[in-house]
Protein backbone atom coordinates (compact mmCIF):
# COMPACT_ATOMS: atom_id res chain seq x y z
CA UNK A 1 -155.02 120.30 -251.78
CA UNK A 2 -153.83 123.45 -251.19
CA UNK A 3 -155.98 127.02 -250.35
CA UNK A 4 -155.19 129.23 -252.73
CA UNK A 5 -155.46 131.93 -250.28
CA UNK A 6 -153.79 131.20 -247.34
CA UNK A 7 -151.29 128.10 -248.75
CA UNK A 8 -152.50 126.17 -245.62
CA UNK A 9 -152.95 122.44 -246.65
CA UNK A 10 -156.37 120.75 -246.70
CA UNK A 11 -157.12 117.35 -246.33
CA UNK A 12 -160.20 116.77 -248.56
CA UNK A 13 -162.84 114.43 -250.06
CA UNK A 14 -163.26 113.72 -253.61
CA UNK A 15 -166.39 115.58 -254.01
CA UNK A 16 -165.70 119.45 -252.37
CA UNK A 17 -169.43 120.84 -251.17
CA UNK A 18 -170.12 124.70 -252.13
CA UNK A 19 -170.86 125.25 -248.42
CA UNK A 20 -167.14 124.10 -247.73
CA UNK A 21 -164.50 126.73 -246.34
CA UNK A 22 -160.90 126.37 -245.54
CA UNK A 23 -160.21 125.41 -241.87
CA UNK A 24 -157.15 127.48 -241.88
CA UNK A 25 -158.84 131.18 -243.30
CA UNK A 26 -162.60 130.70 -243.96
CA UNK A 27 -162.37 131.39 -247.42
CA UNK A 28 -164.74 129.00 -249.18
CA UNK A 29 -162.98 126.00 -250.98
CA UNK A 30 -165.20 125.66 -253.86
CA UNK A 31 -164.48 128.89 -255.99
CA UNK A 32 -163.34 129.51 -259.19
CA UNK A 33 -159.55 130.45 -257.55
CA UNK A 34 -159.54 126.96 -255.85
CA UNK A 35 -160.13 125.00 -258.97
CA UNK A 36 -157.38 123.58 -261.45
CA UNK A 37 -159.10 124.72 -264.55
CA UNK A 38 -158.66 128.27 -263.00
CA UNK A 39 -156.64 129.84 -265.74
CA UNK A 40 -156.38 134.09 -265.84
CA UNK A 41 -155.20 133.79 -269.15
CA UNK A 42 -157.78 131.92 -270.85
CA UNK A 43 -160.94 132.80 -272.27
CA UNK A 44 -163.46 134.06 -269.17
CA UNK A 45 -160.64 132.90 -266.65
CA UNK A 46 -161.39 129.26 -267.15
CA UNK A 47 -159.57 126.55 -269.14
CA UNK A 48 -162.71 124.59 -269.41
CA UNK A 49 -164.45 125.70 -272.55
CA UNK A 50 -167.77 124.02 -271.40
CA UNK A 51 -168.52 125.92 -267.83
CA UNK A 52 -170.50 128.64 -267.55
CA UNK A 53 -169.29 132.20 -266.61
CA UNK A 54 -168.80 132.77 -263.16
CA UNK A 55 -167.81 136.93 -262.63
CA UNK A 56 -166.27 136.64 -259.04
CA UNK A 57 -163.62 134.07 -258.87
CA UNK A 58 -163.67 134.12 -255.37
CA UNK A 59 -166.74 133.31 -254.35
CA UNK A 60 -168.54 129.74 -253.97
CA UNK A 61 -170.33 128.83 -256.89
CA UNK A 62 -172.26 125.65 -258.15
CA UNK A 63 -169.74 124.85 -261.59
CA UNK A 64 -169.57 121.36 -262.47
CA UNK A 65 -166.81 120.97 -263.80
CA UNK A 66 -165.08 122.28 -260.24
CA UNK A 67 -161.97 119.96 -260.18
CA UNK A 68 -159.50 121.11 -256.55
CA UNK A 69 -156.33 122.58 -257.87
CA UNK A 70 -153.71 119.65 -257.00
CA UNK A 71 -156.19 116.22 -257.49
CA UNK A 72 -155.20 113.88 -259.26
CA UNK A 73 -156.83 112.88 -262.24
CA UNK A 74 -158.99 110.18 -261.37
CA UNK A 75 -160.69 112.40 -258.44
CA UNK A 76 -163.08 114.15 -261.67
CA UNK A 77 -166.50 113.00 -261.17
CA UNK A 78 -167.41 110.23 -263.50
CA UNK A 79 -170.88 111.67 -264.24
CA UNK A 80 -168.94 114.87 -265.26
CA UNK A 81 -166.44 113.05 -267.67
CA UNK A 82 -169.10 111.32 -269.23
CA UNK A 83 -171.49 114.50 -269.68
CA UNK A 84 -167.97 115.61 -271.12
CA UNK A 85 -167.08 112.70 -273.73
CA UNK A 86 -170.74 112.95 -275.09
CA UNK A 87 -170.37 116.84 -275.49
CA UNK A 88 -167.38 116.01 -277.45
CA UNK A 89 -168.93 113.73 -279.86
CA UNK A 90 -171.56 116.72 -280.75
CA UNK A 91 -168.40 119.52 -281.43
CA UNK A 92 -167.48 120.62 -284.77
């Protein structure tokens, strides 16, 4: 992964704590900025249509559906994809 902030690289763990903060700036790893559904485009900043509203991206926050801008696919919590493919069964 990469900080959004400073562009320093990050070795990290699958699972990113809220408490976490970049070794190279301090700015805390687990924000809205840090995430890869991060979107400034889409509706409330967030490409992920099921998290709730978070007002300052750049501040650590306890979302979810926090994914670290750069993992790979199979790094999303599995309890999280399957709260996910059950919401999707319920959407009209």
């Amino acid at each position: 992964m990469h900080c959004f902030f400073c562009k320093g690289e990050i070795e990290t763990s699958e699972k990113i704590g809220r408490g976490e903060d970049c070794p190279h700036c301090g700015r805390p790893l687990k924000c809205c900025l840090q995430c890869k559904f991060y979107d400034p485009h889409a509706y409330n900043e967030c490409r992920e249509v099921s998290a709730e509203r978070v007002v300052d991206k750049e501040r650590p926050n306890f979302c979810d559906y926090f994914v670290p801008r750069g993992a790979a696919r199979g790094s999303i919590n599995k309890k999280v994809e399957a709260r996910r493919a059950l919401e999707a069964l319920f959407k009209k």
